[in-house]
Protein backbone atom coordinates (compact mmCIF):
# COMPACT_ATOMS: atom_id res chain seq x y z
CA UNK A 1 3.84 -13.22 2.67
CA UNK A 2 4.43 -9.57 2.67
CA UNK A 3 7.74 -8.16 0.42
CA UNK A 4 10.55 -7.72 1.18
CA UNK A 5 10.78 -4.57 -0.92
CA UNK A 6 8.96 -1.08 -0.38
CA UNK A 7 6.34 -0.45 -2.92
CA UNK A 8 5.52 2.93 -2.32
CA UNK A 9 7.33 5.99 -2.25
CA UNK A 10 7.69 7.46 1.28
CA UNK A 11 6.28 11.61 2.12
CA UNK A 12 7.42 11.55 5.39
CA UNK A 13 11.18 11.05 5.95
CA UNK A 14 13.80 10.41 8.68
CA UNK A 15 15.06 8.00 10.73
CA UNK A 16 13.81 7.85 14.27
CA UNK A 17 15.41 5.86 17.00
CA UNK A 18 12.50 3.72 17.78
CA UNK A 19 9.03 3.04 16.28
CA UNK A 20 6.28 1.75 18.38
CA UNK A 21 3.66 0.23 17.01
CA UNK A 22 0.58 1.00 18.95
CA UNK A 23 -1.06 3.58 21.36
CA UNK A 24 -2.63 1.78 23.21
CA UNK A 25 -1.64 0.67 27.13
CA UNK A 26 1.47 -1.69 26.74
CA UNK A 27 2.36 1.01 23.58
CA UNK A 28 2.44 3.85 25.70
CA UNK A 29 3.64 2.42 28.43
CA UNK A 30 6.58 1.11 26.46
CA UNK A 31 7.29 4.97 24.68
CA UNK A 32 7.26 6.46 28.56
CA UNK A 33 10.54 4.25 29.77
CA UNK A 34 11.88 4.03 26.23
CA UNK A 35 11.81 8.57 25.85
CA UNK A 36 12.46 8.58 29.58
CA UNK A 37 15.44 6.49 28.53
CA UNK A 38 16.23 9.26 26.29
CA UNK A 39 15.87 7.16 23.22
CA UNK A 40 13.91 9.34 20.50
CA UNK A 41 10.66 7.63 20.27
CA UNK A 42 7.27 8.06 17.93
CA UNK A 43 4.31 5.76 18.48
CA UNK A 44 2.18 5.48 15.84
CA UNK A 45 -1.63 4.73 16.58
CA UNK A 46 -4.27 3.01 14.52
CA UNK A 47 -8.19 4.18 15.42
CA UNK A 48 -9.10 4.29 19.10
CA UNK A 49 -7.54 1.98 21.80
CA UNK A 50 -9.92 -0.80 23.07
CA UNK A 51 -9.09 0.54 26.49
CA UNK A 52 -11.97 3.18 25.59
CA UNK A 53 -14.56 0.94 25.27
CA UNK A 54 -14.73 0.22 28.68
CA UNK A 55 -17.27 1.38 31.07
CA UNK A 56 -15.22 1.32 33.72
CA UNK A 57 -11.62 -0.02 34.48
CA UNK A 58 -11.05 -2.51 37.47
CA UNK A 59 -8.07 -4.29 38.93
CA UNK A 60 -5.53 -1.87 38.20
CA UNK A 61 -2.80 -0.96 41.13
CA UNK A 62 -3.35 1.93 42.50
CA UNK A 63 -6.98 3.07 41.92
CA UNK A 64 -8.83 1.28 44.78
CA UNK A 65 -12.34 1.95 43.68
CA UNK A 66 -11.11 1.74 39.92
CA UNK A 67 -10.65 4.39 37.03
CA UNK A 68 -12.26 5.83 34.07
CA UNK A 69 -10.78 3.95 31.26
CA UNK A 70 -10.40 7.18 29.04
CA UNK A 71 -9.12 8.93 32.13
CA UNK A 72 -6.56 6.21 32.07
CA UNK A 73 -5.63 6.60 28.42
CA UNK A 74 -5.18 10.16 28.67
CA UNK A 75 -2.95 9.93 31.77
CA UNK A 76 -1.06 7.41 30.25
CA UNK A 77 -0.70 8.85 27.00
CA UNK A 78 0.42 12.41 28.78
CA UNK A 79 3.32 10.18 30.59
CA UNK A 80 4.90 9.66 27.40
CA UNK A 81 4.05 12.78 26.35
CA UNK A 82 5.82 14.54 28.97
CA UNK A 83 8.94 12.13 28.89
CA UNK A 84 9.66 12.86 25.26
CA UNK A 85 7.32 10.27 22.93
CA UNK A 86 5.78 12.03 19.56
CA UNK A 87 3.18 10.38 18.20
CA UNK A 88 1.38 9.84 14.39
CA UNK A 89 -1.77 8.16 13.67
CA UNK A 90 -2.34 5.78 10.75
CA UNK A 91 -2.37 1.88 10.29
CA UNK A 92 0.99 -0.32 9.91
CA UNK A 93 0.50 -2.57 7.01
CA UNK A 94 4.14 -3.80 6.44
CA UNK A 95 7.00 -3.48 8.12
CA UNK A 96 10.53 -4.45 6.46
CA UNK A 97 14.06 -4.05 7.20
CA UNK A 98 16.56 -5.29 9.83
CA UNK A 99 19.00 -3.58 12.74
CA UNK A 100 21.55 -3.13 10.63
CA UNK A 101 20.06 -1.11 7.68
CA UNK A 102 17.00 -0.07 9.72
CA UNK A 103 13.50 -0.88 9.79
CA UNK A 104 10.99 0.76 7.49
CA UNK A 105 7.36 0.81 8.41
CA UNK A 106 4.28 1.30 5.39
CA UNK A 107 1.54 3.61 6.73
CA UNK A 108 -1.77 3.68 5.74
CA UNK A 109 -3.84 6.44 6.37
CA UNK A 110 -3.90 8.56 9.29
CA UNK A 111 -2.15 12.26 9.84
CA UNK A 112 1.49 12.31 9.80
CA UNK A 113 2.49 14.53 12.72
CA UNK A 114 -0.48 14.09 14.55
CA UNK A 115 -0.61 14.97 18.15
CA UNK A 116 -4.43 13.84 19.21
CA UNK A 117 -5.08 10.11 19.71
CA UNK A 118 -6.26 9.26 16.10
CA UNK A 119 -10.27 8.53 15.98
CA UNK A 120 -10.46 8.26 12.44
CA UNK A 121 -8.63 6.01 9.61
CA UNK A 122 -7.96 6.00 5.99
CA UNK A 123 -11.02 7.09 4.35
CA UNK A 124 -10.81 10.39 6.55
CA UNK A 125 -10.88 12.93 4.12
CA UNK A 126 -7.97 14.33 6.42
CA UNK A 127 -5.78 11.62 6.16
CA UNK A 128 -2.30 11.68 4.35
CA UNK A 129 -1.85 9.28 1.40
CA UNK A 130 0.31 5.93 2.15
CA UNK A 131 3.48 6.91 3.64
CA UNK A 132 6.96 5.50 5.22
CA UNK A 133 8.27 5.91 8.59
CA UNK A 134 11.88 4.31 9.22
CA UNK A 135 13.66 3.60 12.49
CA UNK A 136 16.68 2.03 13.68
CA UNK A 137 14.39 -0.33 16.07
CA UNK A 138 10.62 -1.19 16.16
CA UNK A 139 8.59 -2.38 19.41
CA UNK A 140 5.00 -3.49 18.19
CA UNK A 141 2.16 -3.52 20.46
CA UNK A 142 -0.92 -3.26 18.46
CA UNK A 143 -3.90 -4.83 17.97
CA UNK A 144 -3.71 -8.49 17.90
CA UNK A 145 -3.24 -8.37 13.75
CA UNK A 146 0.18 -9.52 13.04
CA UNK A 147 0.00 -9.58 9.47
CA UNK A 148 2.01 -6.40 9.24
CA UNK A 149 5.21 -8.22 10.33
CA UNK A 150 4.62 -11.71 7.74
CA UNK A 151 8.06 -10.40 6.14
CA UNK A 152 10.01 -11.68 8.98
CA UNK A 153 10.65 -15.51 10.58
CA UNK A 154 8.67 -14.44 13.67
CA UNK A 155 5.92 -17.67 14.64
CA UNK A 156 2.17 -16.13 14.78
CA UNK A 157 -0.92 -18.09 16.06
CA UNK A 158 -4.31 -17.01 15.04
CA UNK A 159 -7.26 -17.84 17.43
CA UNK A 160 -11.02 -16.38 17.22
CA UNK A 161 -9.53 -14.22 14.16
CA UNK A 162 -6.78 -12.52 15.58
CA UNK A 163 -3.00 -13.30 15.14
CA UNK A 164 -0.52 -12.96 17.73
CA UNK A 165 3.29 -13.50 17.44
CA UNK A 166 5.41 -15.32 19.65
CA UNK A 167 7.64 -13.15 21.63
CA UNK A 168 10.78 -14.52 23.37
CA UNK A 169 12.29 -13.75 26.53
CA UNK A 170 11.12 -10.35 27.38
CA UNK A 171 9.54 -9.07 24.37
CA UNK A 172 12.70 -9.99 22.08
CA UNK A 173 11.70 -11.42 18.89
CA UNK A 174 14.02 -13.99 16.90
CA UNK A 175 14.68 -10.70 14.54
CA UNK A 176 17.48 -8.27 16.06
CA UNK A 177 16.00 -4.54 17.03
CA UNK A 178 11.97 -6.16 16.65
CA UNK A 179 10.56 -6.34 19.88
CA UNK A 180 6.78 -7.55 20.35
CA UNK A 181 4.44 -6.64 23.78
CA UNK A 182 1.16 -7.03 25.16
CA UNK A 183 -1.81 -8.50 23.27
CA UNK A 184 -0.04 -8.77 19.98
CA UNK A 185 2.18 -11.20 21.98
CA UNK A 186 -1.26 -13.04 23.35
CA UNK A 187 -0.77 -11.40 26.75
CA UNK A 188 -3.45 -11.93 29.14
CA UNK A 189 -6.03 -9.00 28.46
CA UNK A 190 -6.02 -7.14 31.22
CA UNK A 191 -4.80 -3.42 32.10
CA UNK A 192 -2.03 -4.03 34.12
CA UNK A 193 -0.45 -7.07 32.31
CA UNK A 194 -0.55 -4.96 29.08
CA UNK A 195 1.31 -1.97 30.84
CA UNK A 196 3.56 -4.50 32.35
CA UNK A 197 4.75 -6.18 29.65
CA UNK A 198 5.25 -2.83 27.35
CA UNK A 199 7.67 -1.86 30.45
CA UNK A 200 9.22 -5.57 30.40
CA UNK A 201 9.88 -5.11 26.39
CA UNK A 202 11.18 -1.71 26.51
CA UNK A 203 13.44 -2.08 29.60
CA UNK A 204 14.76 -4.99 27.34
CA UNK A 205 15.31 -2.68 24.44
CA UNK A 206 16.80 -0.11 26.90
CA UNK A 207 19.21 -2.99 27.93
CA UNK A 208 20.11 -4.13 24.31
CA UNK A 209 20.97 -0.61 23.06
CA UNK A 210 23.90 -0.80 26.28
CA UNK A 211 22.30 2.32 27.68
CA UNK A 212 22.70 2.13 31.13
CA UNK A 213 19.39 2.11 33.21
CA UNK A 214 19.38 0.41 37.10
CA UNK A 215 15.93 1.17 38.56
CA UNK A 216 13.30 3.75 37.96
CA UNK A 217 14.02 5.41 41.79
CA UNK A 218 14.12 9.17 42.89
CA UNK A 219 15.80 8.66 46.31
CA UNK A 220 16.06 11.09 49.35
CA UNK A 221 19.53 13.08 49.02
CA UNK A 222 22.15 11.42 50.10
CA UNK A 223 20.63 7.98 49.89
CA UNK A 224 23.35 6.74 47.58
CA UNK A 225 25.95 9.42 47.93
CA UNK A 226 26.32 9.53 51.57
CA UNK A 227 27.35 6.11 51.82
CA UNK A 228 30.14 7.18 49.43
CA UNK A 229 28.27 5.41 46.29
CA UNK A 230 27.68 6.80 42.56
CA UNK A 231 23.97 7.53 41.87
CA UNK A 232 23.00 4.68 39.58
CA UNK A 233 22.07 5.32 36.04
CA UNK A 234 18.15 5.47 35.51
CA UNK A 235 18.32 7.22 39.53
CA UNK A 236 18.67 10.70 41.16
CA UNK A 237 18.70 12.01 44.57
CA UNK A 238 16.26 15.19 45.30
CA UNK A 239 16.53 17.18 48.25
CA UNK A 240 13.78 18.59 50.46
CA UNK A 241 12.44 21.12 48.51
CA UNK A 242 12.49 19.55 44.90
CA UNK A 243 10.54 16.43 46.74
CA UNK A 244 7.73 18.59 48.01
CA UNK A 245 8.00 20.50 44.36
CA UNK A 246 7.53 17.40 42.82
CA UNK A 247 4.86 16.08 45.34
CA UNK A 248 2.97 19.51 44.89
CA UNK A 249 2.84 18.97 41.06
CA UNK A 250 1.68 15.47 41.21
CA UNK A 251 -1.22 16.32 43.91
CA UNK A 252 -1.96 19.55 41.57
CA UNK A 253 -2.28 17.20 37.75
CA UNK A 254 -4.41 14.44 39.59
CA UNK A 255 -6.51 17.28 41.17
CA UNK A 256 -7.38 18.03 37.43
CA UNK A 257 -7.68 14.98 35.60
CA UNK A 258 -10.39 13.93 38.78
CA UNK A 259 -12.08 17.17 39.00
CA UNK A 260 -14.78 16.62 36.71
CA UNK A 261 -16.21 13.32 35.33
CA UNK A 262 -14.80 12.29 32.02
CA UNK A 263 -16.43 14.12 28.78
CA UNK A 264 -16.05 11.39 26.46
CA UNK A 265 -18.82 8.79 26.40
CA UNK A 266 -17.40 5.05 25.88
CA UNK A 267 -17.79 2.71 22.52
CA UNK A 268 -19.69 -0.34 22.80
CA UNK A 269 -18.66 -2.72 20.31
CA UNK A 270 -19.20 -1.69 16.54
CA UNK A 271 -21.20 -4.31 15.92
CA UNK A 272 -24.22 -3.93 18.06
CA UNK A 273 -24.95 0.33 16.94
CA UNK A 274 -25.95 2.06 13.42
CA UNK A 275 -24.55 4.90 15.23
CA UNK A 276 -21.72 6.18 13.21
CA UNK A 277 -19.56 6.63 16.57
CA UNK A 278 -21.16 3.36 17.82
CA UNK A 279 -21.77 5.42 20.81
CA UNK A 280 -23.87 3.77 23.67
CA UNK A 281 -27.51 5.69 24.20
CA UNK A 282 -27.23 6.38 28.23
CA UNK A 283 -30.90 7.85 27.92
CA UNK A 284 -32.41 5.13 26.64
């Protein structure tokens, strides 16, 4: 059982709004409606998502003949960068704390302030000695490893050497302000399910923190308003030329992310290269 109590003194200080734990899909999708939301958000990531070790993603909406996997990473993780998140990379080894005092998070490794999807961990020469991070709320979607959160009365399950917690009805936890997503919360491993639940989780967290949020829409002008109704919260109305400003933009950043094959050759699994990257051989 982890303690209670802090053991280290922190080198990184201030309270954010909301810590995610984990950059990978359900993570980041979770910091994009959370700092869309306009709750300040920081998503601390530990090594490289296994999202990158595909070859090549299937089955997600949208992409018919499927998508890069780090293509999808880097979009993803651009959506919350663009919508507000910050992000730090390092490890999570104990979280402590509750809503009403606030939630305080031991790092390990890592570079505080880091905006590049960490590749590294603690023994990088780089990396910043154990620090603290503290936040008024904490949504964890890591790796399946939920040792990091043994100081609270939150059920975990381990299977083939992983340990999942239980999360209750969408992505609350039995601890107030502790909200738990995607594989860490034995969701079904796939792409979409992860990025669904992170949006489930954080909508929730939205919801509990009484900001007002309806639907994610961007409506014609005058689709609410002409029918004599307020715009709902979480909606605006565009006109003509802000849609095909918008539309424009979005046609011009998928242009570039899809105008050249990806540069960054996929992991296989650690296990089966001496290769210090454990990057696959495509020439052999």
């Amino acid at each position: 059982m982890a303690s209670s109590k802090s053991t280290t003194t922190p080198d990184t200080s201030g309270q954010h709004e909301l810590l995610v734990v984990g950059g990978g899909i359900a993570g980041l999708t979770a910091a994009t409606f959370t700092a869309r939301a306009g709750i300040e958000t920081i998503v601390i990531n530990d090594g490289e998502s296994v999202l990158r070790r595909n070859a090549h993603l299937e089955n997600v909406p949208g992409f018919p003949a499927g998508v890069n996997p780090r293509r999808f990473a880097d979009m993803l993780r651009a959506q919350a960068t663009r919508n507000g998140a910050e992000f730090q990379t390092g490890t999570v080894v104990n979280l402590t704390g509750d809503a009403d005092e606030g939630f305080t998070a031991t790092v390990a490794g890592g570079v505080a302030g880091d905006d590049k999807e960490a590749t590294t961990g603690a023994d990088d020469e780089d990396a910043d000695p154990t620090r603290e991070l503290t936040a008024d709320r904490v949504l964890a979607a890591s790796f399946p490893d939920a040792e990091f959160l043994d100081g609270f009365d939150i059920d975990t399950r381990t299977a083939d050497g992983k340990q999942y917690a239980e999360a209750g009805e969408l992505g609350r936890t039995g601890v107030d302000g502790l909200y738990v997503a995607g594989r860490l919360a034995e969701r079904y491993h796939q792409a979409v399910i992860a990025a669904g639940d992170g949006a489930e989780a954080a909508i929730t967290l939205i919801h509990d923190s009484d900001i007002p949020f309806y639907n994610d829409w961007v409506a014609p002008e005058g689709y609410w308003t002409d029918r004599g109704r307020e715009v709902p919260p979480g909606c605006e109305e565009i006109d003509p030329t802000e849609q095909r400003a918008r539309q424009e933009a979005a046609m011009a950043a998928m242009q570039e992310y899809f105008a050249a094959p990806h540069d960054q050759q996929q992991r296989t699994f650690p296990s089966l290269v001496d290769d210090e990257h454990n990057r696959l051989d495509w020439e052999q």
